[in-house]
Protein backbone atom coordinates (compact mmCIF):
# COMPACT_ATOMS: atom_id res chain seq x y z
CA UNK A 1 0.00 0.00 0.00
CA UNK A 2 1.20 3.28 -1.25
CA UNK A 3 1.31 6.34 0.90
CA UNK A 4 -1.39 8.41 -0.66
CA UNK A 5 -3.65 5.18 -0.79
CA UNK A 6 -2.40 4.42 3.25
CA UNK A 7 -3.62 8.01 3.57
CA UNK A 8 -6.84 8.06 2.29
CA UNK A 9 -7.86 5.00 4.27
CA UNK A 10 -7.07 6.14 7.08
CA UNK A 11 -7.99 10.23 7.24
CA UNK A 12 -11.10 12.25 6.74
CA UNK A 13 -11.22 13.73 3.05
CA UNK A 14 -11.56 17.49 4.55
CA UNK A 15 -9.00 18.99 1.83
CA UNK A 16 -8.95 18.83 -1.91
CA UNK A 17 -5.04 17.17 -1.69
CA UNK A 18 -3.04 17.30 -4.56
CA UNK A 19 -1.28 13.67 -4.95
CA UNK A 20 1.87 14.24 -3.99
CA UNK A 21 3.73 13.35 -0.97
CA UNK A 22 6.32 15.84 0.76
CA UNK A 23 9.09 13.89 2.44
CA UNK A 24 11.87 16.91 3.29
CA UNK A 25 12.71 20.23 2.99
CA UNK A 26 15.57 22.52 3.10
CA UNK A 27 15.63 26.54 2.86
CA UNK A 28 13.22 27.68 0.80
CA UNK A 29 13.01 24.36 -1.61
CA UNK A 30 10.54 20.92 -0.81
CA UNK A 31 11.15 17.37 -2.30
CA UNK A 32 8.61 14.65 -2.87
CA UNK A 33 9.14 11.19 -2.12
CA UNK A 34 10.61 10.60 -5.38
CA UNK A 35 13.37 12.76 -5.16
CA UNK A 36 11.29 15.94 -7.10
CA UNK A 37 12.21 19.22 -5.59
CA UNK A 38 9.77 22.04 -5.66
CA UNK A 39 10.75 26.13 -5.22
CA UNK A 40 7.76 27.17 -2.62
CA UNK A 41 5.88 29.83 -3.10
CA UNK A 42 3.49 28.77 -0.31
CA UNK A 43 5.13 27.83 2.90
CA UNK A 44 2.83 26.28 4.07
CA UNK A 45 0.05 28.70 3.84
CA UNK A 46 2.40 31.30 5.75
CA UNK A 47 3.37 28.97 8.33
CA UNK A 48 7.39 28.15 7.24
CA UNK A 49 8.28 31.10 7.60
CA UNK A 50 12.03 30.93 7.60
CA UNK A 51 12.04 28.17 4.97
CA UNK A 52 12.59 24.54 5.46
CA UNK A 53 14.52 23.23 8.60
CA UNK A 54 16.13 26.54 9.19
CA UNK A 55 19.66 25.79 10.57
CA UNK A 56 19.43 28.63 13.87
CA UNK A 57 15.16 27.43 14.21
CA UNK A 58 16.14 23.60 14.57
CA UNK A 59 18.88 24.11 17.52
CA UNK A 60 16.34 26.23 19.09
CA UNK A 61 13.95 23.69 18.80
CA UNK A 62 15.96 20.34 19.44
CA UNK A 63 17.66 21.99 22.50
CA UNK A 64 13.95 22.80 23.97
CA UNK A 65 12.88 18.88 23.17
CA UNK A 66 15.75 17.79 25.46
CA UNK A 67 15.30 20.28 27.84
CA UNK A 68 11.37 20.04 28.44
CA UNK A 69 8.58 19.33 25.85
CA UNK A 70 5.41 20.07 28.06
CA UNK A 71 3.94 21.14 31.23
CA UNK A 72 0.70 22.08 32.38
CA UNK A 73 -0.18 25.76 32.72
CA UNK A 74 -0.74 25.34 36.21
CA UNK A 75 3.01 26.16 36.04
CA UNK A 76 5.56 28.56 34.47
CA UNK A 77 7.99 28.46 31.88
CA UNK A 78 10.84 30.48 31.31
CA UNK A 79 10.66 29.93 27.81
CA UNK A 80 7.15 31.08 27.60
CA UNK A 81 7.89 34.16 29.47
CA UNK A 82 10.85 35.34 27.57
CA UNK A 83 8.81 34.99 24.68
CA UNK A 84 5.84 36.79 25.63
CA UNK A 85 7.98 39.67 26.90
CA UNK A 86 10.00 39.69 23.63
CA UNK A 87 6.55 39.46 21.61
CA UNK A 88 4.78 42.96 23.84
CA UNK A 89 7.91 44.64 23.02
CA UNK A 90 7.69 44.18 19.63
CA UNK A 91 4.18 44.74 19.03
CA UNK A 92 3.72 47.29 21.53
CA UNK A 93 1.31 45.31 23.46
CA UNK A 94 0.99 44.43 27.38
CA UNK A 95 -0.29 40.87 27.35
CA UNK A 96 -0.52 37.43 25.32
CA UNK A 97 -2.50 34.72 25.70
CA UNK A 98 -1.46 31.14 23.51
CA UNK A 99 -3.18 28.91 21.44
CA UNK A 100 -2.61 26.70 18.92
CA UNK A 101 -3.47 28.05 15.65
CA UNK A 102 -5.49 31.38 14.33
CA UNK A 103 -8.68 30.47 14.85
CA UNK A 104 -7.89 29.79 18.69
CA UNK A 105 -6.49 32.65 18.69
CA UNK A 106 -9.64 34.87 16.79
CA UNK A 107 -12.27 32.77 19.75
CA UNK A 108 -10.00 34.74 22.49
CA UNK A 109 -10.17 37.83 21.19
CA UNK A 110 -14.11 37.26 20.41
CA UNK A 111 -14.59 36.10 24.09
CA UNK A 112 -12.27 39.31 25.24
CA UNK A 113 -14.25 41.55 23.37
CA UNK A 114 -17.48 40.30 25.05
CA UNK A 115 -16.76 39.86 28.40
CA UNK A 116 -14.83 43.34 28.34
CA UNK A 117 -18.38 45.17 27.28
CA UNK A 118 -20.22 42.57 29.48
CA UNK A 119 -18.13 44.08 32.20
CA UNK A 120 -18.42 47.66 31.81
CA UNK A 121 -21.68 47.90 30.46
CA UNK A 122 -23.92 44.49 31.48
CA UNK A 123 -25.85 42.25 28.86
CA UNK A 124 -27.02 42.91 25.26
CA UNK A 125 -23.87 44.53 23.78
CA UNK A 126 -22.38 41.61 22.42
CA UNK A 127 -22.64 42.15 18.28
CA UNK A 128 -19.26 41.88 16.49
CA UNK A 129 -19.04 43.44 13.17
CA UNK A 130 -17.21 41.64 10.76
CA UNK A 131 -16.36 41.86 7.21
CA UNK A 132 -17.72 40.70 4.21
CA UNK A 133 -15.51 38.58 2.46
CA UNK A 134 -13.31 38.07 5.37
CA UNK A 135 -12.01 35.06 7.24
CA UNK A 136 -11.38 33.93 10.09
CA UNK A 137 -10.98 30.43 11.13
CA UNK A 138 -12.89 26.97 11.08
CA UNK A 139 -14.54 26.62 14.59
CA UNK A 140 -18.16 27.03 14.52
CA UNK A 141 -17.29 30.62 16.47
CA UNK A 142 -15.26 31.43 13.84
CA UNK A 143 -16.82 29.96 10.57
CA UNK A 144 -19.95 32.51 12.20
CA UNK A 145 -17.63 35.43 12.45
CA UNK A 146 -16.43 34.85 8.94
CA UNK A 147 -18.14 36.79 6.32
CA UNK A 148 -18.43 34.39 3.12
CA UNK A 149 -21.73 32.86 2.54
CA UNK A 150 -20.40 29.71 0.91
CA UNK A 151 -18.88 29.12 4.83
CA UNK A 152 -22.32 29.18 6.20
CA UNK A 153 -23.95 25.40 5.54
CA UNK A 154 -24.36 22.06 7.11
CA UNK A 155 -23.02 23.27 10.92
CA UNK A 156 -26.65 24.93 11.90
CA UNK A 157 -26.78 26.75 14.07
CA UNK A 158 -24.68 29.24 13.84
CA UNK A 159 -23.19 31.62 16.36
CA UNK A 160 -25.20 34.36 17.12
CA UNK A 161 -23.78 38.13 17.30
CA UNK A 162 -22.05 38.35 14.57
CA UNK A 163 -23.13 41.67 11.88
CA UNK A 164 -21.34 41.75 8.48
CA UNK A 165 -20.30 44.95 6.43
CA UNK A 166 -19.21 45.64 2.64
CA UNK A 167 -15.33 46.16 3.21
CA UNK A 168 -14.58 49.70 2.43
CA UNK A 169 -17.79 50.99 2.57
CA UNK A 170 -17.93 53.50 5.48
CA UNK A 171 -21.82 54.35 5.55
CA UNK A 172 -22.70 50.30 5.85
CA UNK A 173 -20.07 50.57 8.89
CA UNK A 174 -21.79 53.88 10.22
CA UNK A 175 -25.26 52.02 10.30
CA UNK A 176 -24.13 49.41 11.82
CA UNK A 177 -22.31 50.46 14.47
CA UNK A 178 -25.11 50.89 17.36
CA UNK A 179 -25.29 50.62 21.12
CA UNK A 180 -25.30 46.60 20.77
CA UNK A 181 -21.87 46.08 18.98
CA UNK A 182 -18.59 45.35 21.37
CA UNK A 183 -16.12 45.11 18.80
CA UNK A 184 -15.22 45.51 14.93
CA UNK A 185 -12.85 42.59 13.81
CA UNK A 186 -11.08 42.53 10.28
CA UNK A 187 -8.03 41.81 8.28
CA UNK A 188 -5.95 45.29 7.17
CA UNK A 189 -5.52 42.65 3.93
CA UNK A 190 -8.35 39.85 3.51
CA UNK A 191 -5.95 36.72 2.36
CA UNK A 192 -8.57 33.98 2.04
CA UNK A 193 -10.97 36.15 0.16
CA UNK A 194 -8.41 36.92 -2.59
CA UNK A 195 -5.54 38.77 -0.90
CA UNK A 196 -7.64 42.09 -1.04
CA UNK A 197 -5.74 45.14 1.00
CA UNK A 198 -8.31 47.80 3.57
CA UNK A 199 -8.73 51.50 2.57
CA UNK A 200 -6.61 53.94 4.61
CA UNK A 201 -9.83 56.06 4.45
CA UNK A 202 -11.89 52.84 5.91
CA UNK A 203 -9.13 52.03 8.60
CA UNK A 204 -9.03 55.58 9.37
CA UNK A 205 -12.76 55.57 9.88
CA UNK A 206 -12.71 51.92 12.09
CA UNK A 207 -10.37 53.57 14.35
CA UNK A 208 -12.08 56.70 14.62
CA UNK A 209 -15.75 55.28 15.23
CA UNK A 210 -14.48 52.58 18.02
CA UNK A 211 -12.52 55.13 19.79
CA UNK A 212 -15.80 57.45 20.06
CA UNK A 213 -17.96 54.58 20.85
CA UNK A 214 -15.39 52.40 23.42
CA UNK A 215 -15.82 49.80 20.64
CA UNK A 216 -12.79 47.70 20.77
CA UNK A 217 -10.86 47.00 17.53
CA UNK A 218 -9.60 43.81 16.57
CA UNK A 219 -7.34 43.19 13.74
CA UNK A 220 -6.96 39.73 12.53
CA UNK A 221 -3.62 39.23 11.67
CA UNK A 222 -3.47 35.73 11.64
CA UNK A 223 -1.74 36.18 7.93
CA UNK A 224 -0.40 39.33 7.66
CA UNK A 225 1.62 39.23 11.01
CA UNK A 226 4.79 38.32 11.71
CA UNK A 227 6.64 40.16 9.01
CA UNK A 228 4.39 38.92 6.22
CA UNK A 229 3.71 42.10 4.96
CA UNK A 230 7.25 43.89 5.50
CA UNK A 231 6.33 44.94 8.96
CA UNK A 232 6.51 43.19 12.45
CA UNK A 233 2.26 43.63 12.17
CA UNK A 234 0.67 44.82 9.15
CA UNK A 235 -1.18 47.40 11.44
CA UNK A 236 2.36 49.38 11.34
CA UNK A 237 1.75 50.18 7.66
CA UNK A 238 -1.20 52.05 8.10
CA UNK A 239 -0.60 53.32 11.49
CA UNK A 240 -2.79 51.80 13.75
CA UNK A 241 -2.29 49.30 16.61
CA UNK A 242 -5.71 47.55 17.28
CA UNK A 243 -7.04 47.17 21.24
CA UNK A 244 -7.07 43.33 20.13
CA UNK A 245 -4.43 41.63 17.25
CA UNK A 246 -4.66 37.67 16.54
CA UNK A 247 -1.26 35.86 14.89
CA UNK A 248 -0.53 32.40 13.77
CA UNK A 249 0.51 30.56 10.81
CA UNK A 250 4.32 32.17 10.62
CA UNK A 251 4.58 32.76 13.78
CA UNK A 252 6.78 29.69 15.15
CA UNK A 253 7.94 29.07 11.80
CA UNK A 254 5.91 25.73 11.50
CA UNK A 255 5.24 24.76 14.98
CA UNK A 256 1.53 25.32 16.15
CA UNK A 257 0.84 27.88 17.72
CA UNK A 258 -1.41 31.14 17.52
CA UNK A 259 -1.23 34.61 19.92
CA UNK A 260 -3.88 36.68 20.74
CA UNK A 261 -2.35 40.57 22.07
CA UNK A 262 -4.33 42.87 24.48
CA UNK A 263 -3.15 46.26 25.01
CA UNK A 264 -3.09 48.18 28.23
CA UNK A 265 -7.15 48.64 28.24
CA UNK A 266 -7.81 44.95 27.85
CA UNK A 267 -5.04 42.92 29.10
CA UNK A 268 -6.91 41.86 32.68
CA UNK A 269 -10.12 41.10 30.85
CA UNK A 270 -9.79 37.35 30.78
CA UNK A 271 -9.38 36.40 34.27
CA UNK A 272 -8.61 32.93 36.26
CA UNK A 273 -10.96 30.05 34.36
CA UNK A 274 -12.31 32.38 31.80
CA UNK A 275 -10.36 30.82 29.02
CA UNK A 276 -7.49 28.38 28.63
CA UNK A 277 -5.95 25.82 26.24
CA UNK A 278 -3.83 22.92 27.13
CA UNK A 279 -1.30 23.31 24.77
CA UNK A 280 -1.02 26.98 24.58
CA UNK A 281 2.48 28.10 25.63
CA UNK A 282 3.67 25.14 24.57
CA UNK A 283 7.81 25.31 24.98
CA UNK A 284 8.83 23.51 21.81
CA UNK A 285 6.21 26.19 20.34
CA UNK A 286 7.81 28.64 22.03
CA UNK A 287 11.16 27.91 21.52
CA UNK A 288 10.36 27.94 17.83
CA UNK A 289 8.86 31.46 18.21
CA UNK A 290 11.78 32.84 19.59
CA UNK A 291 13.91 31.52 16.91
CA UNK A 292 11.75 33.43 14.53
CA UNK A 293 12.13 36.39 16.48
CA UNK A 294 15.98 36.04 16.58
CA UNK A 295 15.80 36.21 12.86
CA UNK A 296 13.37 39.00 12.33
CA UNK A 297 15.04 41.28 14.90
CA UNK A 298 18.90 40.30 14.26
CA UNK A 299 18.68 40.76 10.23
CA UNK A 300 17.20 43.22 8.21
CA UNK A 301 14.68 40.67 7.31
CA UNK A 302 11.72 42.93 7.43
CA UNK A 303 13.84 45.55 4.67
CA UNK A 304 14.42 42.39 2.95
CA UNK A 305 10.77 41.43 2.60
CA UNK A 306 9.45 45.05 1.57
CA UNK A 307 12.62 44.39 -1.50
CA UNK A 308 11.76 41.11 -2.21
CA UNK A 309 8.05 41.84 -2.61
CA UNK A 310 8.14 44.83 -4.61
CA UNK A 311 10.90 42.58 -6.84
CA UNK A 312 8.99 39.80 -7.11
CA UNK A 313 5.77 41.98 -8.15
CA UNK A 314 7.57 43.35 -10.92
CA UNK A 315 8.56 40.35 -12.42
CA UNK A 316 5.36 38.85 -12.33
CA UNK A 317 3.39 42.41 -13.74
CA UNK A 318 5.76 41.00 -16.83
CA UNK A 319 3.83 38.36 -17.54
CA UNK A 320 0.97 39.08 -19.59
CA UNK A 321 -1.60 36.61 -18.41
CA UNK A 322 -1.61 38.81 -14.89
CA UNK A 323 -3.31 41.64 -15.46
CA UNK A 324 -3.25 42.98 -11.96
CA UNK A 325 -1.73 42.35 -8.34
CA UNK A 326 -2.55 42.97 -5.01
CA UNK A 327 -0.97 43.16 -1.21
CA UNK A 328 1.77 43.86 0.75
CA UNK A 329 5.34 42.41 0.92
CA UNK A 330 5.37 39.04 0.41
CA UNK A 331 1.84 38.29 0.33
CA UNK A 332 0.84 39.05 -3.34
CA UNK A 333 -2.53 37.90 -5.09
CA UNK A 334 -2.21 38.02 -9.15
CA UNK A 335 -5.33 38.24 -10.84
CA UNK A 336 -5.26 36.29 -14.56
CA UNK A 337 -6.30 37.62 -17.42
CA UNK A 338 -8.79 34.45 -18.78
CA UNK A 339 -7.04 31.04 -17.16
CA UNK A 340 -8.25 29.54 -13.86
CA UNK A 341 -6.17 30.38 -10.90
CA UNK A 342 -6.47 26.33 -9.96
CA UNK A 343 -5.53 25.28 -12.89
CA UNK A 344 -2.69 26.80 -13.32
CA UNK A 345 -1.92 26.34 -9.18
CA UNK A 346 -1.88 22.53 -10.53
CA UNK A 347 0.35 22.96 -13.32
CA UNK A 348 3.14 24.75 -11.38
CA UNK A 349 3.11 21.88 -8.68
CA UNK A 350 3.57 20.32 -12.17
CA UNK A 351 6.64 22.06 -13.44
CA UNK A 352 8.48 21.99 -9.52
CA UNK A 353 6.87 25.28 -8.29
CA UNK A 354 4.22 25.64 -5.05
CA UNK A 355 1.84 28.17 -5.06
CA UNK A 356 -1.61 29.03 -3.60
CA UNK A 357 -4.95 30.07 -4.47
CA UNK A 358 -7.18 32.74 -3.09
CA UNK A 359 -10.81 32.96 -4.93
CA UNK A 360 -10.16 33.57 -8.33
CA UNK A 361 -6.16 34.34 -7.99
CA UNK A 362 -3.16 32.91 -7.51
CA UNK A 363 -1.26 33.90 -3.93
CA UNK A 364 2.12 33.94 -3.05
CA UNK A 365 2.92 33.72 0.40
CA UNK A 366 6.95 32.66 0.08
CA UNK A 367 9.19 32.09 3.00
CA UNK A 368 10.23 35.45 4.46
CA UNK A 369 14.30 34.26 3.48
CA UNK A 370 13.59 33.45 -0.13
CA UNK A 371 16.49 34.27 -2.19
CA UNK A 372 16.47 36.60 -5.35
CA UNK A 373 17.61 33.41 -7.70
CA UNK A 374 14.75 31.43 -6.05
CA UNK A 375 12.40 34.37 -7.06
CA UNK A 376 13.78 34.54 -10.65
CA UNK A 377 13.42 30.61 -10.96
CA UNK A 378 10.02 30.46 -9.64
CA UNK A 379 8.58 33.55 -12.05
CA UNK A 380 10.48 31.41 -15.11
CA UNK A 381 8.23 28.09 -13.76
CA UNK A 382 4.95 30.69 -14.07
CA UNK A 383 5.85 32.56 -16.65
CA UNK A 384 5.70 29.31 -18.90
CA UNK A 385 2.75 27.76 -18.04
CA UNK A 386 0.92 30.64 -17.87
CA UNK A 387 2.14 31.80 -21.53
């Protein structure tokens, strides 16, 4: 028995797989287990964010493993501590609480959000405006918070509390924004619905609305964190720093793990028992955090990104097939001219190249140390099957 056919015995069919089997990886390049090596666009949706088996990222790692690997958090790690400390000074924010992926980290903030407007101002302000078009996570809290209709079947019922708005469209957010909403979440660039960047004017007015109104803001950042976009939080590039941000995915450069950050105002919200998560904090998570950290705030790794991504725009806009592209650093969403963005997804895993989809585009999310000759290589790999 095969590995795919092993696999499909054996798991749930919840993803559309494409049949190939990923045995290693090194840098910023993947090989199959027949020896085919593929340049990755991808990383894992975000999630390897220093590339494959990063040389600094595994001693981190291995030297946690042999250290400790788990504890309860009845207890306290040093590990956990100098990373949360390391992660407030970065962000600017005064407390963390860990999870395991984004969407554990988008129920916090949803639960934060609540119970910080249950507190100050009793029941029946609970709505959460999100966006249309927006996503943010899998959980039957989050799947309810996301705003894509095509997410909203078979799981009834849904989460209650939950208001969706156009995205950019200030006057829908005006009418909306009454004296039963707690919080506005969104994404300053909405990945899943087709890597499609926020309005200054629109941020400008979310910020400006929730401050008047004590309406906390929380920015999703589950994607665009962690350098992703050229900055430490994509927030940075438009000025703001939201009451509430959520990261993930890069964040421990393949480890699971996902943060949600309170500032100042909402940092002693969630109390003793009002949340928790058994393998939040994790130290092997942790340790691979830090790692990323080292990297991000030892280089000039975020300088390198904001290059990289305008380079690697360029070259694409050369291609006549895409006819238009979207985003921030290295997250970039390429719209085609007439092929299907699946298609052609399919045909680069084809021709030794990973990419993504998003919608109706392809989306490049590449490891935040791709090279310039991996770049050039990859474009090449596109450039011919889209011509």
């Amino acid at each position: 028995m095969d590995t795919i056919e092993k696999f499909d015995g054996n798991i749930m069919h919840t993803y559309g797989r494409y049949p190939v089997v990923m045995e290693k990886g090194v840098k910023e390049t993947a090989t199959d287990e027949n020896g085919k090596n593929y340049i990755d666009f991808g990383s894992g949706i975000g999630t390897n964010s220093l590339g494959y088996c990063n040389e600094n990222w595994v001693k981190a790692v291995c030297d946690q493993v042999k250290t400790i690997q788990h504890t309860s958090n009845y207890y306290y790690t040093k590990v956990q501590a100098d990373f949360a400390e390391r992660l407030n000074k970065i962000t600017g924010y005064s407390a963390a609480f860990f999870g395991n992926s984004g969407a554990e980290a988008n129920e916090c903030a949803i639960k934060l959000a609540r119970k910080y407007s249950f507190d100050k101002y009793g029941k029946g302000r609970h709505n959460i405006i999100t966006l249309k078009n927006s996503f943010h996570g899998r959980t039957l809290c989050t799947l309810s918070a996301t705003g894509q209709d095509v997410f909203h079947n078979y799981f009834f019922p849904f989460v209650e509390g939950f208001r969706y708005v156009e995205a950019n469209n200030i006057d829908e957010l005006k009418e909306n924004l009454d004296d039963t909403v707690c919080a506005v979440m969104f994404e300053y660039i909405q990945g899943e619905g087709g890597v499609v960047p926020l309005n200054r004017d629109f941020v400008d007015a979310v910020f400006e609305l929730c401050g008047q109104n004590d309406i906390l803001t929380i920015a999703d950042e589950v994607q665009t964190g962690v350098g992703r976009t050229g900055r430490y939080l994509a927030g940075q590039s438009y000025g703001y720093r939201a009451n509430v941000t959520t990261l993930a995915k890069g964040i421990a450069g393949g480890l699971p793990m996902g943060v949600c950050l309170a500032d100042e105002k909402c940092k002693d919200v969630l109390g003793k028992g009002t949340h928790g998560s058994t393998f939040g904090g994790n130290p092997i998570a942790c340790a691979g955090g830090k790692a990323v950290l080292d990297h991000i705030e030892n280089t000039d790794c975020l300088e390198q990104v904001r290059e990289k991504g305008e380079y690697l725009k360029n070259k694409l806009m050369q291609i006549p097939e895409i006819v238009k592209i979207d985003g921030m650093g290295l997250m970039l969403g390429a719209e085609l001219k007439g092929k299907k963005a699946a298609e052609m997804a399919k045909s680069a895993l084809d021709n030794g190249l990973l990419v993504l989809t998003a919608k109706d585009r392809l989306r490049f999310l590449p490891p935040l140390t791709i090279s310039y000759e991996e770049i050039d290589k990859g474009v090449e790999i596109l450039k011919k099957i889209l011509d």
